[in-house]
C-alpha atoms as a PDB file:
ATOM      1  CA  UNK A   1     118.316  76.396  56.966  1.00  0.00           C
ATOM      2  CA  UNK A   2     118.105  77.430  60.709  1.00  0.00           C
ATOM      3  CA  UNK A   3     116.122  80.703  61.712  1.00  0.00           C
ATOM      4  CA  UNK A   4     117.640  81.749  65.243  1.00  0.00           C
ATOM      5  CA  UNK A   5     114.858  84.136  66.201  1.00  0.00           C
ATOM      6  CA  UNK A   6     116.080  86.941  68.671  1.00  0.00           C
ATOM      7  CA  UNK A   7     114.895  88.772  71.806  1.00  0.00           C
ATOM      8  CA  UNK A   8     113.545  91.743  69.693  1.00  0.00           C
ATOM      9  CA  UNK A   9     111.846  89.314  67.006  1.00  0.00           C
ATOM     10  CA  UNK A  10     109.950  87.575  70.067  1.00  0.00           C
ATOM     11  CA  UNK A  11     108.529  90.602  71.107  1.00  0.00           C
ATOM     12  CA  UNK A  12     107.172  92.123  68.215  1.00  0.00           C
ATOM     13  CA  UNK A  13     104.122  89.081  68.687  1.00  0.00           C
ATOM     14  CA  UNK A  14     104.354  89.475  72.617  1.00  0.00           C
ATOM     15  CA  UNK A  15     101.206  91.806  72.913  1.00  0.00           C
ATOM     16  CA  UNK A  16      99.061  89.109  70.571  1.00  0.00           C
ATOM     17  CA  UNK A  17     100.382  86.287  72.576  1.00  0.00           C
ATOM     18  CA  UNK A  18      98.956  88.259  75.881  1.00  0.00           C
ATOM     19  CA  UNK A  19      95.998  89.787  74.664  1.00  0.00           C
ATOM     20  CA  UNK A  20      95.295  85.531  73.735  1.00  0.00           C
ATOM     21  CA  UNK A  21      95.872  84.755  77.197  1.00  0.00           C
ATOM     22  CA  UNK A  22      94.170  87.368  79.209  1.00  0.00           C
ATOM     23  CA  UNK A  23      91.350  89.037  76.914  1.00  0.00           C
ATOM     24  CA  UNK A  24      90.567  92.537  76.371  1.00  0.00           C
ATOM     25  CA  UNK A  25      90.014  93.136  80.562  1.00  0.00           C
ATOM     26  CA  UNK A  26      93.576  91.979  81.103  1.00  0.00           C
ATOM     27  CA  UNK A  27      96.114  93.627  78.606  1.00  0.00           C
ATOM     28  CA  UNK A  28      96.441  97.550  79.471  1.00  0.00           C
ATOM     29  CA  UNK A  29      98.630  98.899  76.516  1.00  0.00           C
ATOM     30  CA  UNK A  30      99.902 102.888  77.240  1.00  0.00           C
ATOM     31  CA  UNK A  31      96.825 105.336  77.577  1.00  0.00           C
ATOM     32  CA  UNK A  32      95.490 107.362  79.963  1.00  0.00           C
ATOM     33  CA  UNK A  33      94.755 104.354  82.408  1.00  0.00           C
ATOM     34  CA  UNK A  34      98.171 102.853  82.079  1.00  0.00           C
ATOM     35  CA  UNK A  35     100.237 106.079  83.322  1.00  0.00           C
ATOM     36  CA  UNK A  36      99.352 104.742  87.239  1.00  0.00           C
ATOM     37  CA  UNK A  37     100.812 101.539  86.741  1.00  0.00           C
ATOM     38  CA  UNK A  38     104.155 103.391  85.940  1.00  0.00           C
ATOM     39  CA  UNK A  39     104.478 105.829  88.915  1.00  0.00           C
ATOM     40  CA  UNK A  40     104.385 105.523  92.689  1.00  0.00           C
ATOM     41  CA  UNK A  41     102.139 106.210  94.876  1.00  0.00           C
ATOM     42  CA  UNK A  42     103.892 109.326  96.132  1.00  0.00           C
ATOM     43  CA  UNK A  43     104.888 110.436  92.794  1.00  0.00           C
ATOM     44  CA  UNK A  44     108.579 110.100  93.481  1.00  0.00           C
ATOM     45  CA  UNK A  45     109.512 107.150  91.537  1.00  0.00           C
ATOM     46  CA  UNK A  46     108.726 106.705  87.627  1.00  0.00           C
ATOM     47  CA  UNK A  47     109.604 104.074  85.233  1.00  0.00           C
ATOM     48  CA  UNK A  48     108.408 102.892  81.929  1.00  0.00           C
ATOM     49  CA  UNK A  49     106.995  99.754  80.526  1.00  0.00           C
ATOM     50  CA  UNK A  50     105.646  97.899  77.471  1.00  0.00           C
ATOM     51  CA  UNK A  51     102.548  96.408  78.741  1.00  0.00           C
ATOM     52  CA  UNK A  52     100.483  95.728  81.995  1.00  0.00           C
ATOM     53  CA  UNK A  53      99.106  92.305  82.421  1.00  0.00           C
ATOM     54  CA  UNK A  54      96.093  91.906  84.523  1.00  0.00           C
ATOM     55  CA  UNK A  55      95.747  88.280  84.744  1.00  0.00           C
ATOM     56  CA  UNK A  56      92.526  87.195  86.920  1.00  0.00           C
ATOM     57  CA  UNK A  57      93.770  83.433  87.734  1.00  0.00           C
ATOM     58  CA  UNK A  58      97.252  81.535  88.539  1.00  0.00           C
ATOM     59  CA  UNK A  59      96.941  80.002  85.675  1.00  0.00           C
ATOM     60  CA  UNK A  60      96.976  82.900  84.218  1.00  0.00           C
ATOM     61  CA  UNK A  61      99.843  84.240  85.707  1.00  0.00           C
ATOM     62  CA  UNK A  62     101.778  81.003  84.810  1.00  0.00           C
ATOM     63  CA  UNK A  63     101.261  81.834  81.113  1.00  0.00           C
ATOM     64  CA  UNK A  64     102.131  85.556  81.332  1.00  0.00           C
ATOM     65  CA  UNK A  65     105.516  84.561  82.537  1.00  0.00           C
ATOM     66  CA  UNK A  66     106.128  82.311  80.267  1.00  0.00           C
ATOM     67  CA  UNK A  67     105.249  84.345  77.341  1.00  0.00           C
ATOM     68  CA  UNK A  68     107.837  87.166  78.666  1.00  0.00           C
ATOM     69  CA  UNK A  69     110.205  84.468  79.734  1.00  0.00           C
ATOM     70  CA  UNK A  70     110.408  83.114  75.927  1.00  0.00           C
ATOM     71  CA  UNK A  71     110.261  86.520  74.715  1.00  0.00           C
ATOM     72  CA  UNK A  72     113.482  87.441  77.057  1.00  0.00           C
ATOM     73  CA  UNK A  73     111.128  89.882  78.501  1.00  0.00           C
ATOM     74  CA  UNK A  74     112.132  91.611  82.142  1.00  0.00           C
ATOM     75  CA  UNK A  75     108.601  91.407  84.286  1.00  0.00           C
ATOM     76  CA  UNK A  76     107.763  93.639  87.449  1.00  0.00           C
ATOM     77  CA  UNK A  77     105.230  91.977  90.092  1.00  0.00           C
ATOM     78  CA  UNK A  78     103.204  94.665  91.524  1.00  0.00           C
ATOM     79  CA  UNK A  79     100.366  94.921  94.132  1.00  0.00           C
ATOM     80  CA  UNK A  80      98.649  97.883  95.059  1.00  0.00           C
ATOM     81  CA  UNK A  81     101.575 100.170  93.977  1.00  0.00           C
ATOM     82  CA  UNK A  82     101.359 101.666  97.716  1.00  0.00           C
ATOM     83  CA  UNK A  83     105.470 101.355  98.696  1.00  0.00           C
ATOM     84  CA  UNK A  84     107.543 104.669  98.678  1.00  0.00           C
ATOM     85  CA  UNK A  85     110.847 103.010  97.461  1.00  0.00           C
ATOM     86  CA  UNK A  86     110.132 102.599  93.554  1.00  0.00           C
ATOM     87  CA  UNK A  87     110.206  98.641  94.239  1.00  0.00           C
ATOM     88  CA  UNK A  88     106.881  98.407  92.000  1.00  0.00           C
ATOM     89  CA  UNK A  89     108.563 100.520  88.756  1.00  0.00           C
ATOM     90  CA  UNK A  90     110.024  99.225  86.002  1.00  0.00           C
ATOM     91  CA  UNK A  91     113.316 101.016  85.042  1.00  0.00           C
ATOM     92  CA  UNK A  92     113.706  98.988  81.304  1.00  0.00           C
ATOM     93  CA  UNK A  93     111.240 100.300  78.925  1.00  0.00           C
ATOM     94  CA  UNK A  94     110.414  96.424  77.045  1.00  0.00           C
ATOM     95  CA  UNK A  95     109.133  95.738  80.943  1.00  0.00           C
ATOM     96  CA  UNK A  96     105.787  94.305  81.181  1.00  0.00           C
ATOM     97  CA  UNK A  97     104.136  94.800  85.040  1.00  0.00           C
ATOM     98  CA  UNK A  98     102.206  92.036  86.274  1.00  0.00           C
ATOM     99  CA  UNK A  99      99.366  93.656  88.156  1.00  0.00           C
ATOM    100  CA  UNK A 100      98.007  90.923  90.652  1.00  0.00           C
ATOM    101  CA  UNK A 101      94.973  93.460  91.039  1.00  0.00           C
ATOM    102  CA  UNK A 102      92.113  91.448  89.545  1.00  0.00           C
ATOM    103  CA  UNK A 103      93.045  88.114  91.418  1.00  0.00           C
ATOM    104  CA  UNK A 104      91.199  88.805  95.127  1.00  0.00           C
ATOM    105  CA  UNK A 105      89.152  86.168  95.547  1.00  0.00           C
ATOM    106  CA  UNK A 106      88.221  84.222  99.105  1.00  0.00           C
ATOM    107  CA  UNK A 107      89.402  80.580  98.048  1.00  0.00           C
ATOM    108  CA  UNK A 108      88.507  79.893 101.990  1.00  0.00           C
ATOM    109  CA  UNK A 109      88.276  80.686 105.653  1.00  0.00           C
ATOM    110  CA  UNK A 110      88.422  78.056 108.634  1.00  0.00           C
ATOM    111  CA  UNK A 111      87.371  79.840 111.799  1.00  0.00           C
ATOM    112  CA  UNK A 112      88.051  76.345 113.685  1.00  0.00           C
ATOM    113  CA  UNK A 113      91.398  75.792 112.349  1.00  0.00           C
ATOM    114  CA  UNK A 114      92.137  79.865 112.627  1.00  0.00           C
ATOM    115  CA  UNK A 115      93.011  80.044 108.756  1.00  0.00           C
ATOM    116  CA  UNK A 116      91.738  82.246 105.850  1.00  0.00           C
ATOM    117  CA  UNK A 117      93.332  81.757 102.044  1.00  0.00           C
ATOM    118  CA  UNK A 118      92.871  84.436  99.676  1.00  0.00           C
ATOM    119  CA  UNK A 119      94.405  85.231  96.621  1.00  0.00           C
ATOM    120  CA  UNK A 120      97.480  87.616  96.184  1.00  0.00           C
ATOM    121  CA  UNK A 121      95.492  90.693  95.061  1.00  0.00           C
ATOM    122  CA  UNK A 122      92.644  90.828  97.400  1.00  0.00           C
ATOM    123  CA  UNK A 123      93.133  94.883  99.713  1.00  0.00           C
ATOM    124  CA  UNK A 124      94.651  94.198 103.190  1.00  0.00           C
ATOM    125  CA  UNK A 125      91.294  95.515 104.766  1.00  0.00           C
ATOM    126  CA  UNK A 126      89.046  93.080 102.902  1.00  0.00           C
ATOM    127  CA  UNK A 127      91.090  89.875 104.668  1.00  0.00           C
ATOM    128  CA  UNK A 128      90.168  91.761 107.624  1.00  0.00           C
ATOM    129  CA  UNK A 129      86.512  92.314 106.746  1.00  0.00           C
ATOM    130  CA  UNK A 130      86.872  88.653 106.060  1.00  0.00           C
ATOM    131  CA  UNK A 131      87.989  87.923 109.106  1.00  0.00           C
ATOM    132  CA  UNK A 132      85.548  89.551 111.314  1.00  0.00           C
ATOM    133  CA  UNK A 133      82.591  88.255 109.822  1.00  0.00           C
ATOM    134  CA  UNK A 134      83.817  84.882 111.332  1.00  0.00           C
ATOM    135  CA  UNK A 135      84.623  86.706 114.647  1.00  0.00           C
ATOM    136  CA  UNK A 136      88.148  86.629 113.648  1.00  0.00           C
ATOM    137  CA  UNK A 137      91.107  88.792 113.709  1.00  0.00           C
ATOM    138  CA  UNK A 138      93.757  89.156 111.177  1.00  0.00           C
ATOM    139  CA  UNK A 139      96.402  91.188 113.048  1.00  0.00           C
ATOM    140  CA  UNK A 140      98.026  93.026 110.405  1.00  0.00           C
ATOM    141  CA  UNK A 141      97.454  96.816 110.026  1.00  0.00           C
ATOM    142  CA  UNK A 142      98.815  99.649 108.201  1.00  0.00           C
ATOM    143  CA  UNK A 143      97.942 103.083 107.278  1.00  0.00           C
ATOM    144  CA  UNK A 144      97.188 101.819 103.250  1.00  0.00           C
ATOM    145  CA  UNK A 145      95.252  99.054 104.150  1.00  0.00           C
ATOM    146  CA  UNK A 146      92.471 100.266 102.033  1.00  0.00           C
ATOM    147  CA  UNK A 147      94.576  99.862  99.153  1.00  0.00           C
ATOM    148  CA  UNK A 148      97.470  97.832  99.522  1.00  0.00           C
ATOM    149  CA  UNK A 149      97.368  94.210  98.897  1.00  0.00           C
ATOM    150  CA  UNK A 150      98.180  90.779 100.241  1.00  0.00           C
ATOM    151  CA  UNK A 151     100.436  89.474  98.119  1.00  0.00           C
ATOM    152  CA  UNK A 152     103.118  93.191  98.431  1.00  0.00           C
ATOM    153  CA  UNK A 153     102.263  92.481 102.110  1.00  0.00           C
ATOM    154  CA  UNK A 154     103.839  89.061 102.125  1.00  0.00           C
ATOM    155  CA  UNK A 155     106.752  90.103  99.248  1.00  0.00           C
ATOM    156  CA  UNK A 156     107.443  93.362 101.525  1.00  0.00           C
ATOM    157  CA  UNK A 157     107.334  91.012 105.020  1.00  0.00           C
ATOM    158  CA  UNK A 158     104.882  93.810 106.089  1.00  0.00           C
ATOM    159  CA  UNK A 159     105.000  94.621 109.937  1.00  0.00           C
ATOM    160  CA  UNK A 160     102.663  96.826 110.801  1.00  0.00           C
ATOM    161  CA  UNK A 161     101.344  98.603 114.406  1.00  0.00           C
ATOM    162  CA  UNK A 162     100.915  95.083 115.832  1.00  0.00           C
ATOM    163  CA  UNK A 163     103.708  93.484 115.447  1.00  0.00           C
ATOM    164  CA  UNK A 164     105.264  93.613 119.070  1.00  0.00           C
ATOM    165  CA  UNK A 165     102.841  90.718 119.679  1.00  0.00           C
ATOM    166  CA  UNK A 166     101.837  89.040 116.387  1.00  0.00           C
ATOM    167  CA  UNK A 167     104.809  89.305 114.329  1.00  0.00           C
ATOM    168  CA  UNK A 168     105.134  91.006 110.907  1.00  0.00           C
ATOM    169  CA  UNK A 169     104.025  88.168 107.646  1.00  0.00           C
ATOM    170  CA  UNK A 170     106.226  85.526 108.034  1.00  0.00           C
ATOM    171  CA  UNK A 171     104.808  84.394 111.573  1.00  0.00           C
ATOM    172  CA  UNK A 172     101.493  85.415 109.442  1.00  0.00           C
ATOM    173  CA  UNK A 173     101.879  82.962 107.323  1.00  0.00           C
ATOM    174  CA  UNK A 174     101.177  79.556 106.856  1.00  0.00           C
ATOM    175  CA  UNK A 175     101.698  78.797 103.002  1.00  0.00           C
ATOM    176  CA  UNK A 176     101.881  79.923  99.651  1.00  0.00           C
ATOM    177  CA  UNK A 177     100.889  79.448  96.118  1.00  0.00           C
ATOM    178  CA  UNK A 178     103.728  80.894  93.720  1.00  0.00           C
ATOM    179  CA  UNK A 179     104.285  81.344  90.024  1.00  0.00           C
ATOM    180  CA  UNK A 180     108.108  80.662  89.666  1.00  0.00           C
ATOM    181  CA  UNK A 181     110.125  82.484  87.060  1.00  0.00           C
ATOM    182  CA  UNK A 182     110.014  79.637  84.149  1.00  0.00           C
ATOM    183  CA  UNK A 183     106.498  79.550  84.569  1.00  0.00           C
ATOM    184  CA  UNK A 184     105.889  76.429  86.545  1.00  0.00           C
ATOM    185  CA  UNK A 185     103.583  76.552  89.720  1.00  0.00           C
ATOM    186  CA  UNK A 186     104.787  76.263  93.332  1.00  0.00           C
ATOM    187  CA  UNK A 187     101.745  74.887  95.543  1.00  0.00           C
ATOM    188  CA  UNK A 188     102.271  75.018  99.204  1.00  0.00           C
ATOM    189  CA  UNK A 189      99.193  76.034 100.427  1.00  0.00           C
ATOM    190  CA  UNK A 190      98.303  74.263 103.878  1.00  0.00           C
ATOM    191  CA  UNK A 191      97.085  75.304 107.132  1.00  0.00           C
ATOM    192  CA  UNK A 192      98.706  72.891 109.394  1.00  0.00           C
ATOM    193  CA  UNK A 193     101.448  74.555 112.163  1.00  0.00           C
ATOM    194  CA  UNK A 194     103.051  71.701 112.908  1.00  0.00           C
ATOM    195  CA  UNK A 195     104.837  71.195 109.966  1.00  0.00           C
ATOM    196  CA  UNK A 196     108.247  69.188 109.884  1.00  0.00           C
ATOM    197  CA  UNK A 197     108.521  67.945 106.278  1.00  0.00           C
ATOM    198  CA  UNK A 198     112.136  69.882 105.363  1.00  0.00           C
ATOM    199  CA  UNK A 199     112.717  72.548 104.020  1.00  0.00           C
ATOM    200  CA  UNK A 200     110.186  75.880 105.007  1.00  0.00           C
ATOM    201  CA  UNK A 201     109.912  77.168 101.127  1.00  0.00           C
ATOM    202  CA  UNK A 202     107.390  79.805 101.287  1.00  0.00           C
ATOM    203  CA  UNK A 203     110.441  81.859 103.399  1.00  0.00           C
ATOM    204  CA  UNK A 204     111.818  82.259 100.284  1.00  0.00           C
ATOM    205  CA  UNK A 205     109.383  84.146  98.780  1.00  0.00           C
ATOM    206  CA  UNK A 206     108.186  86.240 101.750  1.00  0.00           C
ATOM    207  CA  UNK A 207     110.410  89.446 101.926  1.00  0.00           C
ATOM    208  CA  UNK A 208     111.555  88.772  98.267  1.00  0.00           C
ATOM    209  CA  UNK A 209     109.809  91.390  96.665  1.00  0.00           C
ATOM    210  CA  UNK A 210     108.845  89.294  93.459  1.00  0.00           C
ATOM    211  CA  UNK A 211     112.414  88.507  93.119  1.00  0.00           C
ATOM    212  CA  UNK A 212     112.375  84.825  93.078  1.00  0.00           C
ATOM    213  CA  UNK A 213     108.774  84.070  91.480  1.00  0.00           C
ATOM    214  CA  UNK A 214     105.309  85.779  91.554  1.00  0.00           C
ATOM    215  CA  UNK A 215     102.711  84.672  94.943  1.00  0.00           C
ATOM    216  CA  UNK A 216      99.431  84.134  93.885  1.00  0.00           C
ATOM    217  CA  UNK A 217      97.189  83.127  96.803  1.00  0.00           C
ATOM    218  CA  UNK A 218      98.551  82.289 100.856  1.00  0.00           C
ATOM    219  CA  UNK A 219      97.013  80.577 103.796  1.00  0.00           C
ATOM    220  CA  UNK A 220      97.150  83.065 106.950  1.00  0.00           C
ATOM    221  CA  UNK A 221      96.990  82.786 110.436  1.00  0.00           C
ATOM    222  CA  UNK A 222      93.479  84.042 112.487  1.00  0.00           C
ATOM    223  CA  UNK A 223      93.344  84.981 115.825  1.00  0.00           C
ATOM    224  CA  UNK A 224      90.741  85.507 118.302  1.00  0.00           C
ATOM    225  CA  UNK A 225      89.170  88.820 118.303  1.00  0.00           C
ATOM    226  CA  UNK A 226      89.929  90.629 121.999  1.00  0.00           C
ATOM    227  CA  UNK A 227      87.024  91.596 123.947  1.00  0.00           C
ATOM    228  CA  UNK A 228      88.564  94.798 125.286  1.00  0.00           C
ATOM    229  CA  UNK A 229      91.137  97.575 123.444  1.00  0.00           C
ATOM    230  CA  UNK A 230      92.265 100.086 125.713  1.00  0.00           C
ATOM    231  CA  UNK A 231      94.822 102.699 124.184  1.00  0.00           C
ATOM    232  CA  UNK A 232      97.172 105.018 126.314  1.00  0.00           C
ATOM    233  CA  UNK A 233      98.535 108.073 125.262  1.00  0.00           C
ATOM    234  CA  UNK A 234     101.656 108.876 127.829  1.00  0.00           C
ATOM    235  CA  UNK A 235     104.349 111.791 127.330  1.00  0.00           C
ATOM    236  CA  UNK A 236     108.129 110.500 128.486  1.00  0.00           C
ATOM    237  CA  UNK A 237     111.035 112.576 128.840  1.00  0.00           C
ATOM    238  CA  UNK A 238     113.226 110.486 126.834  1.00  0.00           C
ATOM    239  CA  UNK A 239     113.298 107.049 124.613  1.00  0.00           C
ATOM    240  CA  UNK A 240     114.874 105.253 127.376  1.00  0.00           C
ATOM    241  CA  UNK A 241     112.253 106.416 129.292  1.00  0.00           C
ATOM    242  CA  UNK A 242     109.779 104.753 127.214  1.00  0.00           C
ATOM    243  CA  UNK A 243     111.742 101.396 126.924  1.00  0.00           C
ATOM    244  CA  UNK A 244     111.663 101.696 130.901  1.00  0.00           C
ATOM    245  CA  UNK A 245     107.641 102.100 130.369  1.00  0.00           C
ATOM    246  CA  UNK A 246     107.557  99.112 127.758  1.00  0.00           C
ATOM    247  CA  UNK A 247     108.911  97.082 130.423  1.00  0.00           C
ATOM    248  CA  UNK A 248     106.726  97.632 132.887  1.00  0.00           C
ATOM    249  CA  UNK A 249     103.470  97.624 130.743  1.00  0.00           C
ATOM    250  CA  UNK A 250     105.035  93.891 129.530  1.00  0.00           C
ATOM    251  CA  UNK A 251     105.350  92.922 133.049  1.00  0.00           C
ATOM    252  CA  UNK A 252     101.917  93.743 133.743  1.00  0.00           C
ATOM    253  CA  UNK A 253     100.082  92.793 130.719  1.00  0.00           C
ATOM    254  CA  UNK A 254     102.316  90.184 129.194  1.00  0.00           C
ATOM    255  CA  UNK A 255     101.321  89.292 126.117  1.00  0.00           C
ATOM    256  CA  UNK A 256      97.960  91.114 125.688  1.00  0.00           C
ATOM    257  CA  UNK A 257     100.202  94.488 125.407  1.00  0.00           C
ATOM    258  CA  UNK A 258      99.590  94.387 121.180  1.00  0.00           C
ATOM    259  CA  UNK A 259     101.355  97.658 120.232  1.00  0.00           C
ATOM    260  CA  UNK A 260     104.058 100.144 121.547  1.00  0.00           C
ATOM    261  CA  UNK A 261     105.067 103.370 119.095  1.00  0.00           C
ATOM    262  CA  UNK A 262     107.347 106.105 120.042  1.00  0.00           C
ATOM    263  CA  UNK A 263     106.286 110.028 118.517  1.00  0.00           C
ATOM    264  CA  UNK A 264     108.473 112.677 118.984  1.00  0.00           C
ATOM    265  CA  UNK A 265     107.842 115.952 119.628  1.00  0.00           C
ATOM    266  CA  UNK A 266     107.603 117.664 116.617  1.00  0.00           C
ATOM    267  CA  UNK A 267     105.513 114.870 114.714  1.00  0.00           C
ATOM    268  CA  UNK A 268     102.606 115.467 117.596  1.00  0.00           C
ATOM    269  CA  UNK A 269     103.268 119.658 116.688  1.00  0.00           C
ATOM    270  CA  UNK A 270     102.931 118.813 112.999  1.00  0.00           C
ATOM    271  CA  UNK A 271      99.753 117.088 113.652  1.00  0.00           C
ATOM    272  CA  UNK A 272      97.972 119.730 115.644  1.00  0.00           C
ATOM    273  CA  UNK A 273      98.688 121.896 112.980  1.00  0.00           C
ATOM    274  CA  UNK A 274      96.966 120.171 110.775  1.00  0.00           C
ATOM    275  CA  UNK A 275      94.205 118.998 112.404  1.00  0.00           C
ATOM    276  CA  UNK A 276      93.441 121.874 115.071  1.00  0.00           C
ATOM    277  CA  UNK A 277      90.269 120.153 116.148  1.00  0.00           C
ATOM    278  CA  UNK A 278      92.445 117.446 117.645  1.00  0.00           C
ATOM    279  CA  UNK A 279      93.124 119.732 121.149  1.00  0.00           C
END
């Protein structure tokens, strides 16, 4: 006699199989602490789920998604749950979110070769800490730095304020370590620039959102620190006015010029109401 065990069978034993793989610290069941997992940051965007899996290594990771693979279990990769877009909610209640937050270690950082590799859940501002203390600079900045993480910056293909001269993640990046959606591990962490052995993987999974497997760790790109910032604040009539302007601070500055934004109006009157002190 055969026993053909289904998708609800499987997951009836799916919380012992992950409480076996990631210990007490790992498995967040629903309570009070879980409810954060499940909404965004803004409030705007809800969804429910089964478990949360807090796996602390890749290895880790690769087990997770097997379990939920075998259990026919739908999985939601999430970082630091900072987007606005509900890309980090699950919208099928049997969903189990894969939390990358306890993975931020420093694997390494090569101030001669301009590199730093850290793993997938370690805060934006930390790589930048990181950075610095090797008289480095790790380009990318956003206003949730303090919270967001590396591995939604790379499956987001973050841009940030300085991305007129460095580039948003993909020209961040120089490889990745992924967890694939059967399980297996991807390796393609490497530092080296020149690289002409095919095809350029790891632009798969930047920009993919989790979609095609889970990133676990990435080598990025340093840069020297500059010696001098200097910020201008000018008012223009129009926004071909300022393009006029960026083309005349490029021709001056070339490459040094870092960052360009464009305000209008009313967001600089919003702001002085809210912080007077600012006149």
């Amino acid at each position: 006699m055969h026993i053909i065990a289904t998708g609800d069978m499987l997951t009836n034993d799916l919380g012992d199989r992950l409480r076996a793989i990631l210990g007490s610290q790992g498995l967040v069941e629903p309570n009070a602490e879980f409810e954060r997992y499940c909404i965004s940051f803004d409030g705007a965007f809800r969804g429910p789920a089964q478990y949360v899996a807090r796996p602390s290594s890749t290895a880790q990771v690769s087990a997770v998604v097997t379990a939920c693979r075998k259990a026919g279990i739908s999985m939601v990769p999430q970082g630091g749950n900072t987007g606005l877009a509900g890309g980090a909610q699950p919208v099928d209640p049997r969903s189990v979110i894969i939390s990358l937050e306890r993975m931020r270690a420093l694997r390494a950082v090569d101030p001669q070769n301009d590199t730093i590799t850290v793993e997938a859940g370690m805060p934006l501002a930390e790589v930048q800490t990181h950075a610095v203390d090797v008289n480095r600079l790790f380009p990318l900045s956003l206003a949730s730095e303090g919270s967001c993480q590396i591995g939604g910056n790379l499956s987001t293909n973050a841009g940030g304020t300085q991305v007129l001269r460095y580039g948003n993640m993909r020209a961040l990046t120089l490889g990745l370590e992924v967890v694939l959606p059967d399980g297996s591990m991807w390796s393609g962490l490497r530092g080296l620039r020149k690289d002409s052995t095919g095809y350029d993987l790891k632009q798969l999974f930047i920009g993919a959102e989790g979609t095609l497997g889970i990133i676990t760790a990435a080598t990025l790109r340093l840069f020297p620190r500059p010696r001098d910032i200097v910020t201008a604040f000018v008012a223009v009539p129009t926004p071909v006015a300022a393009l006029d302007l960026l083309h005349i601070a490029r021709s001056h500055v070339g490459e040094s010029l870092s960052a360009f934004e464009l305000m209008r109006r009313e967001c600089m009157k919003w702001v002085l109401v809210a912080l007077p002190e600012a006149i």
